[in-house]
N, C-alpha and C. Protein backbone atom coordinates (compact mmCIF):
# COMPACT_ATOMS: atom_id res chain seq x y z
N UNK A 1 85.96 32.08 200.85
CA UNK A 1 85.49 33.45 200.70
C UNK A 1 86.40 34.42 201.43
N UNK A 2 86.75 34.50 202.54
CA UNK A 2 87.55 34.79 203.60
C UNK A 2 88.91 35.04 202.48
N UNK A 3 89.29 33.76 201.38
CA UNK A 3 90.79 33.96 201.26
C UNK A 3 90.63 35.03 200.36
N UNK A 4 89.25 34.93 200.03
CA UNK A 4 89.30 36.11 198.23
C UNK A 4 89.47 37.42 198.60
N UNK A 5 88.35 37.62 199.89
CA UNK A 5 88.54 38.97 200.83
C UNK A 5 89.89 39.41 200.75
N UNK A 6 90.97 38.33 201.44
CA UNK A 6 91.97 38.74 201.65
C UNK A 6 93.25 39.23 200.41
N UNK A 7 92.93 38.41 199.33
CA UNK A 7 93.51 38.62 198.18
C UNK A 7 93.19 40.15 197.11
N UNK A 8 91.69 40.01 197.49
CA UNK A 8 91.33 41.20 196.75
C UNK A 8 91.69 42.55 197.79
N UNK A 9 92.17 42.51 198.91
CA UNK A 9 92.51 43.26 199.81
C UNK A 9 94.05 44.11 199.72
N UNK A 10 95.02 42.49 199.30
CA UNK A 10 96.67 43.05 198.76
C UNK A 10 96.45 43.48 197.56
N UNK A 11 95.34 43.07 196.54
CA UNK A 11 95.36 43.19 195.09
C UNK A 11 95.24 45.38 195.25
N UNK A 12 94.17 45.73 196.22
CA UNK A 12 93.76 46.69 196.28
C UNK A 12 95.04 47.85 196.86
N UNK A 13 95.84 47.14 198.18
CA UNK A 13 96.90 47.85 198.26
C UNK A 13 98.11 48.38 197.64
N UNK A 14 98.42 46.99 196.91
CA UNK A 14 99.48 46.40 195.61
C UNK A 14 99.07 48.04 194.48
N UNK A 15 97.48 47.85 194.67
CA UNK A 15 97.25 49.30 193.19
C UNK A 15 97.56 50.18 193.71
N UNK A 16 96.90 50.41 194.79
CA UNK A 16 97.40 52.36 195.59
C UNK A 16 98.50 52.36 195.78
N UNK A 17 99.57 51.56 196.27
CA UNK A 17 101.40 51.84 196.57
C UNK A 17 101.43 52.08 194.79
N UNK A 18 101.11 51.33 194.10
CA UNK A 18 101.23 51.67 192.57
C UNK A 18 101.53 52.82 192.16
N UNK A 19 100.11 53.47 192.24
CA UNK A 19 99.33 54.60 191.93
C UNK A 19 100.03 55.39 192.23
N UNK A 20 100.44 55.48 193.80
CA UNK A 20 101.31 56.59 194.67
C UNK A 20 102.74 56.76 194.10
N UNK A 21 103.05 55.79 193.88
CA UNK A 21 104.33 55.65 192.70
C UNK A 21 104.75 56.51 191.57
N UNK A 22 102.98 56.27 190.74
CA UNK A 22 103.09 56.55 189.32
C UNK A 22 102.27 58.13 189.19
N UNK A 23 102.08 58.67 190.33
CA UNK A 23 101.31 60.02 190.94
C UNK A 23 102.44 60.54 191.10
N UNK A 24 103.63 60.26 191.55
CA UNK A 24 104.89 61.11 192.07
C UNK A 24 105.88 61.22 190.95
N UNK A 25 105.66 60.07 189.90
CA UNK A 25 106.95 60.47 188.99
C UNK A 25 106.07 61.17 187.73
N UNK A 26 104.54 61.05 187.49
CA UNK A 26 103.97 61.84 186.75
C UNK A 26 103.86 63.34 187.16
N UNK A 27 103.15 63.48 188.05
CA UNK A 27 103.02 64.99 188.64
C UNK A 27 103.98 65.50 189.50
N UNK A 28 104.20 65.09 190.39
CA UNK A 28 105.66 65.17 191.44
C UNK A 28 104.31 66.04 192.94
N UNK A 29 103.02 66.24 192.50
CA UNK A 29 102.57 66.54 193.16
C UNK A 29 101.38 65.75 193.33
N UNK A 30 101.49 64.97 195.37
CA UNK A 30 100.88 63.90 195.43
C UNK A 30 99.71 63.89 196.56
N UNK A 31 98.60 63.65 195.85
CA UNK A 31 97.52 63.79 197.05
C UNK A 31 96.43 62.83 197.03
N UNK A 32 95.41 62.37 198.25
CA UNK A 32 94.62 61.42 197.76
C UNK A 32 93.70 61.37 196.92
N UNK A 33 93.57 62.42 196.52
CA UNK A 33 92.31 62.52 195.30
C UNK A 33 93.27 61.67 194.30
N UNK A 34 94.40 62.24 193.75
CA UNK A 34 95.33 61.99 192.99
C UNK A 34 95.58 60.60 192.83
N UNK A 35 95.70 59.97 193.68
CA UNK A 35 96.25 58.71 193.97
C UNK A 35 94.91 58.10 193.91
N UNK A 36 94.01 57.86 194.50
CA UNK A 36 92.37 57.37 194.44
C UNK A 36 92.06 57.42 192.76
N UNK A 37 92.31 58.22 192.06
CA UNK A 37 92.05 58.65 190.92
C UNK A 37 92.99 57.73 190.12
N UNK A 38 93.49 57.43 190.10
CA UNK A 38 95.06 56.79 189.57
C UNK A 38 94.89 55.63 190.01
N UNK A 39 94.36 55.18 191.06
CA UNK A 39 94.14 53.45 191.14
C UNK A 39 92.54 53.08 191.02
N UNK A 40 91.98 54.17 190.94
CA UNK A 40 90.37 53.74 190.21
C UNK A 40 90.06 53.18 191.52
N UNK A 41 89.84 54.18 192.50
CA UNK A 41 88.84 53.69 193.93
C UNK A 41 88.49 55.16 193.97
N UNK A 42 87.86 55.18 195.49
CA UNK A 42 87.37 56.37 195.79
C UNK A 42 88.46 56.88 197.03
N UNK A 43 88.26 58.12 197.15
CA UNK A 43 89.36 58.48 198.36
C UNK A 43 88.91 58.20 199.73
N UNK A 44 87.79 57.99 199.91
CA UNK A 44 87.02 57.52 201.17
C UNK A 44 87.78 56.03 201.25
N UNK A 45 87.30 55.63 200.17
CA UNK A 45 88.17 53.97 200.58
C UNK A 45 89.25 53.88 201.38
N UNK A 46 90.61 55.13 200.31
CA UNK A 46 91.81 54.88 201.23
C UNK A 46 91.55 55.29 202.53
N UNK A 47 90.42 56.53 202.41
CA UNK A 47 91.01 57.08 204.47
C UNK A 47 90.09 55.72 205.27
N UNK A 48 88.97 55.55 204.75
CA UNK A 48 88.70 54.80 205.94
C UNK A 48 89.33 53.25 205.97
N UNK A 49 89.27 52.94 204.80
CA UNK A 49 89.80 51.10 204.78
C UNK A 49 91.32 51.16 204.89
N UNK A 50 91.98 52.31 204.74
CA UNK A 50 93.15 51.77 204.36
C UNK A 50 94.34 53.19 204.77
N UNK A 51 94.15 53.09 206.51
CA UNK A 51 94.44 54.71 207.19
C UNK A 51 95.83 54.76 207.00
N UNK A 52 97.32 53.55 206.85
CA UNK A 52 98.03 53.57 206.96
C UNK A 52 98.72 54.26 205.72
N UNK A 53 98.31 53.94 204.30
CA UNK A 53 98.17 54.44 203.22
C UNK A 53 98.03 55.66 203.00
N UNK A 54 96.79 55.96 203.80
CA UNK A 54 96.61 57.37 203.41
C UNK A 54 97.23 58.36 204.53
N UNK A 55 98.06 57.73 205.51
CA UNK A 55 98.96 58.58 206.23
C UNK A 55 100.24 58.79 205.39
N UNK A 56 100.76 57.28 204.74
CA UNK A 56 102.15 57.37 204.15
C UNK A 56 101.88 58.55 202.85
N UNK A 57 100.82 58.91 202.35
CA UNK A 57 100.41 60.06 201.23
C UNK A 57 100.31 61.07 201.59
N UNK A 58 99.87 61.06 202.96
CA UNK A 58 100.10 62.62 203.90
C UNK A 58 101.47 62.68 203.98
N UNK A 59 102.34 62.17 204.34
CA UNK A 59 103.88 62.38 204.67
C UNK A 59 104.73 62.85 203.52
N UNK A 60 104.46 62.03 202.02
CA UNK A 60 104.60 62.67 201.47
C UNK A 60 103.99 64.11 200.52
N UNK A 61 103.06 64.21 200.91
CA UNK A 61 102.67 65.69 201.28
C UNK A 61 103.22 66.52 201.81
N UNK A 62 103.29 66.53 203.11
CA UNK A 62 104.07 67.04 204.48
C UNK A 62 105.57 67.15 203.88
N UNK A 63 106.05 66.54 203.43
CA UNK A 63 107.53 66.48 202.97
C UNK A 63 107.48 67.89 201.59
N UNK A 64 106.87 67.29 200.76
CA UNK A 64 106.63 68.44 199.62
C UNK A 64 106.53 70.19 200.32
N UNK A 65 105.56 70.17 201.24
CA UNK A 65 104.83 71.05 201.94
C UNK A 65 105.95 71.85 202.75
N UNK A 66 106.72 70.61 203.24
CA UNK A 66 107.72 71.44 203.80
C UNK A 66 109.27 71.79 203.09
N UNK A 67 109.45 71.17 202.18
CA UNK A 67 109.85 71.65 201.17
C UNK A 67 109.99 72.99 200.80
N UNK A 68 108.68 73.31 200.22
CA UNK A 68 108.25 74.11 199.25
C UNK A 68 108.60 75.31 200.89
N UNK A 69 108.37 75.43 201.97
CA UNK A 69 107.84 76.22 203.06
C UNK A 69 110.06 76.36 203.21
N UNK A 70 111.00 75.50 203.34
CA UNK A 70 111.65 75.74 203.78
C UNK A 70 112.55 76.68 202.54
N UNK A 71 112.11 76.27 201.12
CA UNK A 71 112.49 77.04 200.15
C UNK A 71 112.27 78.62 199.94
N UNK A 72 111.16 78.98 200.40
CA UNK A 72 110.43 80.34 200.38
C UNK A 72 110.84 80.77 201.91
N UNK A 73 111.00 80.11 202.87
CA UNK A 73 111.82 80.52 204.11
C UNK A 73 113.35 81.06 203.83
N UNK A 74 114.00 80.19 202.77
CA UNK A 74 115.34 80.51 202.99
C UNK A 74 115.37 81.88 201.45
N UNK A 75 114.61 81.75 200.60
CA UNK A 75 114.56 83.64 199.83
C UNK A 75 114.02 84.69 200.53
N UNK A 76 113.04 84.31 201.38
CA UNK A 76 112.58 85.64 201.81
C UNK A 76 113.79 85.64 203.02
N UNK A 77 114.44 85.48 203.66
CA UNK A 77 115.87 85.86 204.70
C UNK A 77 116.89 86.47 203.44
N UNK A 78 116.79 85.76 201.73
CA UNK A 78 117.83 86.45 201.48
C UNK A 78 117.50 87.99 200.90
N UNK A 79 115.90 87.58 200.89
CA UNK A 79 115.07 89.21 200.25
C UNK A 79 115.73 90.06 201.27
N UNK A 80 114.96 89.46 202.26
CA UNK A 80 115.52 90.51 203.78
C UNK A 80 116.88 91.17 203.83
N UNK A 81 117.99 90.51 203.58
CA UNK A 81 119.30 90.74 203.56
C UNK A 81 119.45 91.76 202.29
N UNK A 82 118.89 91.76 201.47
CA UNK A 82 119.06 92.37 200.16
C UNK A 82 118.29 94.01 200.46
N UNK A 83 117.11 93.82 200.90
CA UNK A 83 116.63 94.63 201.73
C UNK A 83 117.07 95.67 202.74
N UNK A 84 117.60 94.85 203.36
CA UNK A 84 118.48 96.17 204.46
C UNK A 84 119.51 96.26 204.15
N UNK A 85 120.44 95.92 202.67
CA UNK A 85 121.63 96.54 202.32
C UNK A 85 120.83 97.93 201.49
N UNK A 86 120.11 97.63 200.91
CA UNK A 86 119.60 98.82 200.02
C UNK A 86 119.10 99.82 200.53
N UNK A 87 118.25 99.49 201.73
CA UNK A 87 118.11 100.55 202.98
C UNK A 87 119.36 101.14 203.10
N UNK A 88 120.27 100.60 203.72
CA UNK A 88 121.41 101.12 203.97
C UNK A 88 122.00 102.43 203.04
N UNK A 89 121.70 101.56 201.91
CA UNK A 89 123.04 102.37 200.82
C UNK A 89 121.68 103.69 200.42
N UNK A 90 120.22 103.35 200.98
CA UNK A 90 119.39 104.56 200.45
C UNK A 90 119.93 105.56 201.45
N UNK A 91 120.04 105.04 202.70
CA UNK A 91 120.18 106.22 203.60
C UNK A 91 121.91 106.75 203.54
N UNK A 92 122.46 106.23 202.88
CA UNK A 92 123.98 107.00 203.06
C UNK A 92 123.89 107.68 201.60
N UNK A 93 122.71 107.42 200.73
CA UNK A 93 122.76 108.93 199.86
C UNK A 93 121.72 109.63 200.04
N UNK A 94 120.59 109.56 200.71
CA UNK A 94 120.66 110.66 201.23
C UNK A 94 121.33 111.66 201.90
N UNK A 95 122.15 110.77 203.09
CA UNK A 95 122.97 111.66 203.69
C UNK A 95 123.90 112.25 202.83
N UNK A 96 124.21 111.81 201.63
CA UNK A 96 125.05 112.98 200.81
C UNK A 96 124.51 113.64 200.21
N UNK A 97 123.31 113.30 199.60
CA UNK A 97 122.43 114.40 199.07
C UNK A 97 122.26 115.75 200.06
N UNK A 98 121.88 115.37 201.32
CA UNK A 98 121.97 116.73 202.37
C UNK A 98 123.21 117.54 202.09
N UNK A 99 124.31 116.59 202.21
CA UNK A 99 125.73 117.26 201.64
C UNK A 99 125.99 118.02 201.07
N UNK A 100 126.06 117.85 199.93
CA UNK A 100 125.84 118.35 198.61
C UNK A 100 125.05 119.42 198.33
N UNK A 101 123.81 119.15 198.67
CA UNK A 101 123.06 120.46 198.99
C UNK A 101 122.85 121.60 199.39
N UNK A 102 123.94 121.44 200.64
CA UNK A 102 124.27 122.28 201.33
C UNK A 102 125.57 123.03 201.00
N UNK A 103 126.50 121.73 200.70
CA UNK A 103 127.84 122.34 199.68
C UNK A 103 127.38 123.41 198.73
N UNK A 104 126.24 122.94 197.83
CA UNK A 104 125.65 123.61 196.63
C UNK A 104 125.08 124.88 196.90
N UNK A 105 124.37 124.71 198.05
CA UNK A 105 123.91 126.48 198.71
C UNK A 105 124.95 127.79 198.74
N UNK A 106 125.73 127.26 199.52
CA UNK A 106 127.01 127.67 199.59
C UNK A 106 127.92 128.14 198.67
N UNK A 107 127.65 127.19 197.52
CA UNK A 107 128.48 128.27 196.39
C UNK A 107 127.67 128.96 195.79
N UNK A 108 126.72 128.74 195.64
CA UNK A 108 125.81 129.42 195.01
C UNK A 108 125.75 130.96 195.46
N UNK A 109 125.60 131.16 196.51
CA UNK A 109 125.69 132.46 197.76
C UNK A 109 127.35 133.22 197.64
N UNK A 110 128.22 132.02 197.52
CA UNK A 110 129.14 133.00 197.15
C UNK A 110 129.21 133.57 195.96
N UNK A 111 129.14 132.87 194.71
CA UNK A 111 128.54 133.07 193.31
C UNK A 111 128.13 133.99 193.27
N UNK A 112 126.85 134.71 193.62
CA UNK A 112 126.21 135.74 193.95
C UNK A 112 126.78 137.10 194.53
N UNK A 113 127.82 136.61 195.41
CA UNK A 113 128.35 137.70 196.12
C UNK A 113 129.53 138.13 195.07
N UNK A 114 129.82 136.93 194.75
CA UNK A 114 131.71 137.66 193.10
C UNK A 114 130.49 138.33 192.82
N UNK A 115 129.53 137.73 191.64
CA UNK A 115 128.79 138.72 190.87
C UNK A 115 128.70 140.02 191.14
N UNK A 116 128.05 139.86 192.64
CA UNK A 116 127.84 141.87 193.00
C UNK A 116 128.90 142.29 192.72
N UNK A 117 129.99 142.03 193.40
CA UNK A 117 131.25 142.93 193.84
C UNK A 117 132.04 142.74 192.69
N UNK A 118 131.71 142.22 191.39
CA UNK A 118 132.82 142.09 190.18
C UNK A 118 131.76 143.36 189.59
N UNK A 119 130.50 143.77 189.78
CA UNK A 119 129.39 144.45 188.68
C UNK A 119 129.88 146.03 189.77
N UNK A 120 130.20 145.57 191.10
CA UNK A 120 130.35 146.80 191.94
C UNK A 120 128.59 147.27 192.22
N UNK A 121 128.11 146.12 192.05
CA UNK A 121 126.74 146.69 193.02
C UNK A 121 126.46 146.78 194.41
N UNK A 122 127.62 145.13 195.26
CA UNK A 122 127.82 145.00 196.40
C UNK A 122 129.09 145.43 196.80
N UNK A 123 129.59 145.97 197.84
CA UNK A 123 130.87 146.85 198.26
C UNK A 123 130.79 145.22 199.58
N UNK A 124 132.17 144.70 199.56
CA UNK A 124 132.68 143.90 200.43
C UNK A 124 132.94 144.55 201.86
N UNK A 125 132.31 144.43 202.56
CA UNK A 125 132.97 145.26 204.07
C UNK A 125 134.14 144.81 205.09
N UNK A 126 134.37 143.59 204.32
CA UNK A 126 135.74 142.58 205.10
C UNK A 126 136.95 143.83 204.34
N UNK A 127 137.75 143.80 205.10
CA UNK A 127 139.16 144.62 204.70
C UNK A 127 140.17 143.03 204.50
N UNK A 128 140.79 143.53 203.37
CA UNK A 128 142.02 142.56 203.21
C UNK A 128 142.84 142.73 203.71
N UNK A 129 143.94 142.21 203.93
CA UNK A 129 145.00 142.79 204.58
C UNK A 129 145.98 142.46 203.75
């Protein structure tokens, strides 16, 4: 009785390393429901009968997990970078927009002033020389 225990014991591990197998190249996403489900036990089984198992399914978890965490770590640094160039290039047109603006005042005011003094409404008080 003892040996059947023991047989039906590898028979049971033999399925979940299986399972965990055929969970990773089907879905690529691996968890114990997943795997419990896939070798036709319950997930209680693996955590309590069988803790080593259901650590090596955490790891690859943890691996995925960190994965997925070091992938979205390394876009959002390049968002960031992309980010404060565009900052950048917003604030150096503004600063020409002020420019410009001010350039633009400026002629405008002189504009105004030919006008008078070509219509002879405004008399220039600068003397030429």
């Amino acid at each position: 009785m003892n040996n059947q225990k023991a047989h039906n014991r590898k028979k049971t591990v033999e399925g979940i390393e299986q399972a965990i197998a055929r969970v990773q190249q089907a879905q690529g996403k691996v968890s114990i429901s997943a795997v419990a489900k896939e070798a036709g036990v319950t997930p209680a089984l693996i955590h309590n009968t069988y803790p080593d198992l259901a650590e090596k399914i955490r790891r690859l978890v943890g691996k995925a997990t960190r994965s997925q965490r070091d992938a979205k770590h390394d876009t959002l640094i390049r968002e960031r970078q992309i980010n404060h160039a565009l900052r950048q290039e917003l604030a150096e047109s503004r600063a020409d927009l002020a420019k410009l603006a001010s350039i633009n005042q400026v002629l405008i005011n002189e504009v105004a002033l030919l006008k008078g003094v070509a219509t002879e409404k405004v008399v220039s008080i600068l003397h030429s020389k």
